[in-house]
C-alpha atoms as a PDB file:
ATOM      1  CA  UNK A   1     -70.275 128.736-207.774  1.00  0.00           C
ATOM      2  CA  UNK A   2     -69.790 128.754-211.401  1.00  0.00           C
ATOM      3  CA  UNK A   3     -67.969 127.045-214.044  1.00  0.00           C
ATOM      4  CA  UNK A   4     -66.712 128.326-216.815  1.00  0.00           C
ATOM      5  CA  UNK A   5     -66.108 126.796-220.247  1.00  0.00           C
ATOM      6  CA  UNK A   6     -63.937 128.816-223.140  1.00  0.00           C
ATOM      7  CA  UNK A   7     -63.774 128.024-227.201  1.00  0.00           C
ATOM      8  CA  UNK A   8     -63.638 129.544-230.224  1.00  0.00           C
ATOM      9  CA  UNK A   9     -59.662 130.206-230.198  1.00  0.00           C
ATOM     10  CA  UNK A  10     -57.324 128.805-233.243  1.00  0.00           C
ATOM     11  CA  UNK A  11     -54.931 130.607-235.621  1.00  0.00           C
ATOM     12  CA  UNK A  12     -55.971 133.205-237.843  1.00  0.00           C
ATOM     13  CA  UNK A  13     -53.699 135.684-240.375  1.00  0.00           C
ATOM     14  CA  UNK A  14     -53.129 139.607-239.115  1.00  0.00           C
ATOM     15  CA  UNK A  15     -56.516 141.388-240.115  1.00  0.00           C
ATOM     16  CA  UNK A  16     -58.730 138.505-239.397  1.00  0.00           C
ATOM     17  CA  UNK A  17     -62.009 137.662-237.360  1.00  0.00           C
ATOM     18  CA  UNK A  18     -62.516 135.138-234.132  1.00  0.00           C
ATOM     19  CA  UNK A  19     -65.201 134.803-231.790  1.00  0.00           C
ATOM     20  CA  UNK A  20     -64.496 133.665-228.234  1.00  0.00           C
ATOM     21  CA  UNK A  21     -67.593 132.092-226.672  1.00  0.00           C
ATOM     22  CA  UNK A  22     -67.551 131.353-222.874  1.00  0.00           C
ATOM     23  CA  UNK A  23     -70.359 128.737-221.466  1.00  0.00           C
ATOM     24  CA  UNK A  24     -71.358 129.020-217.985  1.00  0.00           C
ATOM     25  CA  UNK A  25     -72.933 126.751-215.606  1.00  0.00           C
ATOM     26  CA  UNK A  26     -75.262 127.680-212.687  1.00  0.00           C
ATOM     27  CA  UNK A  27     -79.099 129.181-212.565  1.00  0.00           C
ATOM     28  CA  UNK A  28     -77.599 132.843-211.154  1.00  0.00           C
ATOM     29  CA  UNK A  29     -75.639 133.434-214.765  1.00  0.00           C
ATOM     30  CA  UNK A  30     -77.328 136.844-214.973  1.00  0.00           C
ATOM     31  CA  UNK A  31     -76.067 137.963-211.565  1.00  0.00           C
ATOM     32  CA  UNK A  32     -72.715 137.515-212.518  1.00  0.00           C
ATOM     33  CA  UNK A  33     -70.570 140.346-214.323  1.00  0.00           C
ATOM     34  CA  UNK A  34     -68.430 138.417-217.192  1.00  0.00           C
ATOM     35  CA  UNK A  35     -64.823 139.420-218.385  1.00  0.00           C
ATOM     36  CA  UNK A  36     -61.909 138.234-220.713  1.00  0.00           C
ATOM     37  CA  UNK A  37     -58.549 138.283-220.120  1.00  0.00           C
ATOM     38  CA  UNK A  38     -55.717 137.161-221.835  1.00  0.00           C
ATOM     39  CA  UNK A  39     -51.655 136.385-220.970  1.00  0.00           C
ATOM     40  CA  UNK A  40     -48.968 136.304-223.419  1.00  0.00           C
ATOM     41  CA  UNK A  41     -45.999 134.395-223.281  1.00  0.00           C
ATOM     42  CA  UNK A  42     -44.002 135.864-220.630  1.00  0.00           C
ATOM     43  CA  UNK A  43     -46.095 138.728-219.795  1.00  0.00           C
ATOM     44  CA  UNK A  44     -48.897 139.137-216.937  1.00  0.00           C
ATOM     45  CA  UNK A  45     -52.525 138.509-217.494  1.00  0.00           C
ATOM     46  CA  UNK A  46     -54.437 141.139-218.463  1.00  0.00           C
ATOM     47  CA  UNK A  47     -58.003 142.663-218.303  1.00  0.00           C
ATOM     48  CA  UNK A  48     -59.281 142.852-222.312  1.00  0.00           C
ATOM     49  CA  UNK A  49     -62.881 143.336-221.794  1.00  0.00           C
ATOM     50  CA  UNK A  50     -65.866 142.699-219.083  1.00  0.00           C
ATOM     51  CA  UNK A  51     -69.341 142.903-219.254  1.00  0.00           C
ATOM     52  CA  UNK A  52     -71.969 144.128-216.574  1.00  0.00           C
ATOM     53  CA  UNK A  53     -74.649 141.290-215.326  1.00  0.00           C
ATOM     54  CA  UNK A  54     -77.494 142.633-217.466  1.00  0.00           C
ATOM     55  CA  UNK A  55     -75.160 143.882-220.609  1.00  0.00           C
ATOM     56  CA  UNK A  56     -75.896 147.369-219.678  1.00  0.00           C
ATOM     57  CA  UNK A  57     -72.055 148.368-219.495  1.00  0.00           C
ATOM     58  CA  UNK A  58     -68.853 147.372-221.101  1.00  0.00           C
ATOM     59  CA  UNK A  59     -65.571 148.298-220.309  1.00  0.00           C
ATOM     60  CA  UNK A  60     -62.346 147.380-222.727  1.00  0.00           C
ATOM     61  CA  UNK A  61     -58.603 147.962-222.425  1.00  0.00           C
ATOM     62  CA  UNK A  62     -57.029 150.647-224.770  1.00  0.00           C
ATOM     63  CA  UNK A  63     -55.877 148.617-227.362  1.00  0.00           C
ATOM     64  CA  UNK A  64     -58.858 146.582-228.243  1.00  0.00           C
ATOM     65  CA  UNK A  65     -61.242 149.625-228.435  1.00  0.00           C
ATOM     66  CA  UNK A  66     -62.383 149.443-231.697  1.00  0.00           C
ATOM     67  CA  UNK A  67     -61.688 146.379-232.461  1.00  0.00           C
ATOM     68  CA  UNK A  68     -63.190 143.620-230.098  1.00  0.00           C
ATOM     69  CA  UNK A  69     -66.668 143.407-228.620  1.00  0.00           C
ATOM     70  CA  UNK A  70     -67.909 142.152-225.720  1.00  0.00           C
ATOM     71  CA  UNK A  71     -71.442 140.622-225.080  1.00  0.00           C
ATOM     72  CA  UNK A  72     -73.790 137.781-223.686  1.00  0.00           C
ATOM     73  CA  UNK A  73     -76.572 135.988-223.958  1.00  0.00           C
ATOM     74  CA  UNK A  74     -78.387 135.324-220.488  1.00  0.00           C
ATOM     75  CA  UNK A  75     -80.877 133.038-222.058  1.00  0.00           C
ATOM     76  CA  UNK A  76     -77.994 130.795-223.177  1.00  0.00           C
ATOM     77  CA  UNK A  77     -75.633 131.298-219.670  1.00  0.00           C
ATOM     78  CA  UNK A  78     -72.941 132.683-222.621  1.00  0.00           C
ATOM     79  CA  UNK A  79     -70.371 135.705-223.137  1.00  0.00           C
ATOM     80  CA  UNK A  80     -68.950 136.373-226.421  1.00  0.00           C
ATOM     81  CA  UNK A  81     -65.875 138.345-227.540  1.00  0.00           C
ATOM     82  CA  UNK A  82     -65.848 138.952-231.019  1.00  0.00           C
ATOM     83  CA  UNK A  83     -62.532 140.622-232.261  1.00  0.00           C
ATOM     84  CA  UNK A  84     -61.660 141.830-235.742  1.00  0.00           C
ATOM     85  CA  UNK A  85     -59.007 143.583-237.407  1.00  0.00           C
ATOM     86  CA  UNK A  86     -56.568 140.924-234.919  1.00  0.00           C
ATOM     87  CA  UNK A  87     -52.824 141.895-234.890  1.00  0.00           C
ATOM     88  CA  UNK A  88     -49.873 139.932-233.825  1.00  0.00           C
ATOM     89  CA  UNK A  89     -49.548 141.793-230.401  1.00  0.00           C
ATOM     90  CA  UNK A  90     -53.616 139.569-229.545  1.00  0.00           C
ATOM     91  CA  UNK A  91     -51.532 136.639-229.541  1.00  0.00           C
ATOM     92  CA  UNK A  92     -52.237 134.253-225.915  1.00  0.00           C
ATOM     93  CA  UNK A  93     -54.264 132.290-224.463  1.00  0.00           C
ATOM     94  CA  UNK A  94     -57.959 134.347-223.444  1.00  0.00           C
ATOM     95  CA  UNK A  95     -59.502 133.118-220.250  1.00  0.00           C
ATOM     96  CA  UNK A  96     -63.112 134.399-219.101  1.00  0.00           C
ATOM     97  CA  UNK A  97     -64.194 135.309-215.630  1.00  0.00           C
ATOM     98  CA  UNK A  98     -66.974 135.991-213.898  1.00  0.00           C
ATOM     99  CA  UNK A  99     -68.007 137.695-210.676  1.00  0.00           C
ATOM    100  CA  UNK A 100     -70.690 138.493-208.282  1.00  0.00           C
ATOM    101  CA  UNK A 101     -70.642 142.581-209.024  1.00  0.00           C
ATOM    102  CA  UNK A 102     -72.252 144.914-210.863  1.00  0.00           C
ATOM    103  CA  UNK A 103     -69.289 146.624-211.736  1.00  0.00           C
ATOM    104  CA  UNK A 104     -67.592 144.918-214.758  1.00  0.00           C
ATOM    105  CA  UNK A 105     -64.288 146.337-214.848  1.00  0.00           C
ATOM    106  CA  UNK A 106     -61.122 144.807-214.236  1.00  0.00           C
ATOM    107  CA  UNK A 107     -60.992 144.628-210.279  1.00  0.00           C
ATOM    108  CA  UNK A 108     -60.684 140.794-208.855  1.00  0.00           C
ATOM    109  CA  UNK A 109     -62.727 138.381-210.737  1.00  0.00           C
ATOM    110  CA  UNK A 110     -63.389 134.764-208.769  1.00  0.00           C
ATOM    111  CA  UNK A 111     -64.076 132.330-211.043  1.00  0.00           C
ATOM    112  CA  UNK A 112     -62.138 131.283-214.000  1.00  0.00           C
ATOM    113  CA  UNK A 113     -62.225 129.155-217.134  1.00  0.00           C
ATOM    114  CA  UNK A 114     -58.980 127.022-218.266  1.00  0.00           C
ATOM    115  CA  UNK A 115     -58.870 129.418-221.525  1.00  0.00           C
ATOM    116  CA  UNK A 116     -58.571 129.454-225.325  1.00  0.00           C
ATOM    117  CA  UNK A 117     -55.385 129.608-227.502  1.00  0.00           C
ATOM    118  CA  UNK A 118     -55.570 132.723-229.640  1.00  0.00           C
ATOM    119  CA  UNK A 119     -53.051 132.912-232.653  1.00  0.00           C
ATOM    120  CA  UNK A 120     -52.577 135.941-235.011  1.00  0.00           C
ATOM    121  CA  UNK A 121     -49.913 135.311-237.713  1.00  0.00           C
ATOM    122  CA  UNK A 122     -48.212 138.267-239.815  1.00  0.00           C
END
């Protein structure tokens, strides 16, 4: 079991910089592949980014390539999604997820934070 803790979301103007953080509880954090997702108003949740258990691969959704990164700190149980050059179309709420694979794409995750507002203003 693990709990999951998001922050870092708030309002920022077309072009700008956030960073996501996601805080995890548990001993096994490292055995655990990470991902964000996000849902829009209206639209269905979907995968943005995920992480393998030792940061060895990352996988992102078309439209972030370039722009976001994914990545974690084992020592400190935390993933990080750092995303620049943010556009209108990022607006939602960002949740992270974790699950017991190696394989950090965006098949079934179990666990899930409550998530992060994300706001990108034209």
């Amino acid at each position: 079991q693990v709990q999951l803790v998001e922050s870092g979301g708030g309002t920022v103007q077309a072009g700008g910089s956030l960073r996501l953080s996601c805080a995890a509880s548990g001993r096994t954090f490292s055995s655990y592949s990470m991902g964000w997702f996000r849902q829009a108003p209206g639209k269905e949740r979907e995968f943005v980014a995920g992480i393998s258990p030792r940061g060895i691969s990352t996988y992102y959704t078309e439209s972030v390539k370039g722009r976001f990164t994914i990545s974690r700190d084992n020592a400190k149980n935390t993933v990080y999604l750092q995303m620049n050059s943010l556009e209108p179309a990022d607006t939602a709420v960002y949740y992270c997820a974790a699950k017991i694979s190696v394989y950090a794409g965006k098949s079934p995750y179990d666990y899930w934070g409550q998530g992060t507002q994300v706001t990108v203003s034209s």
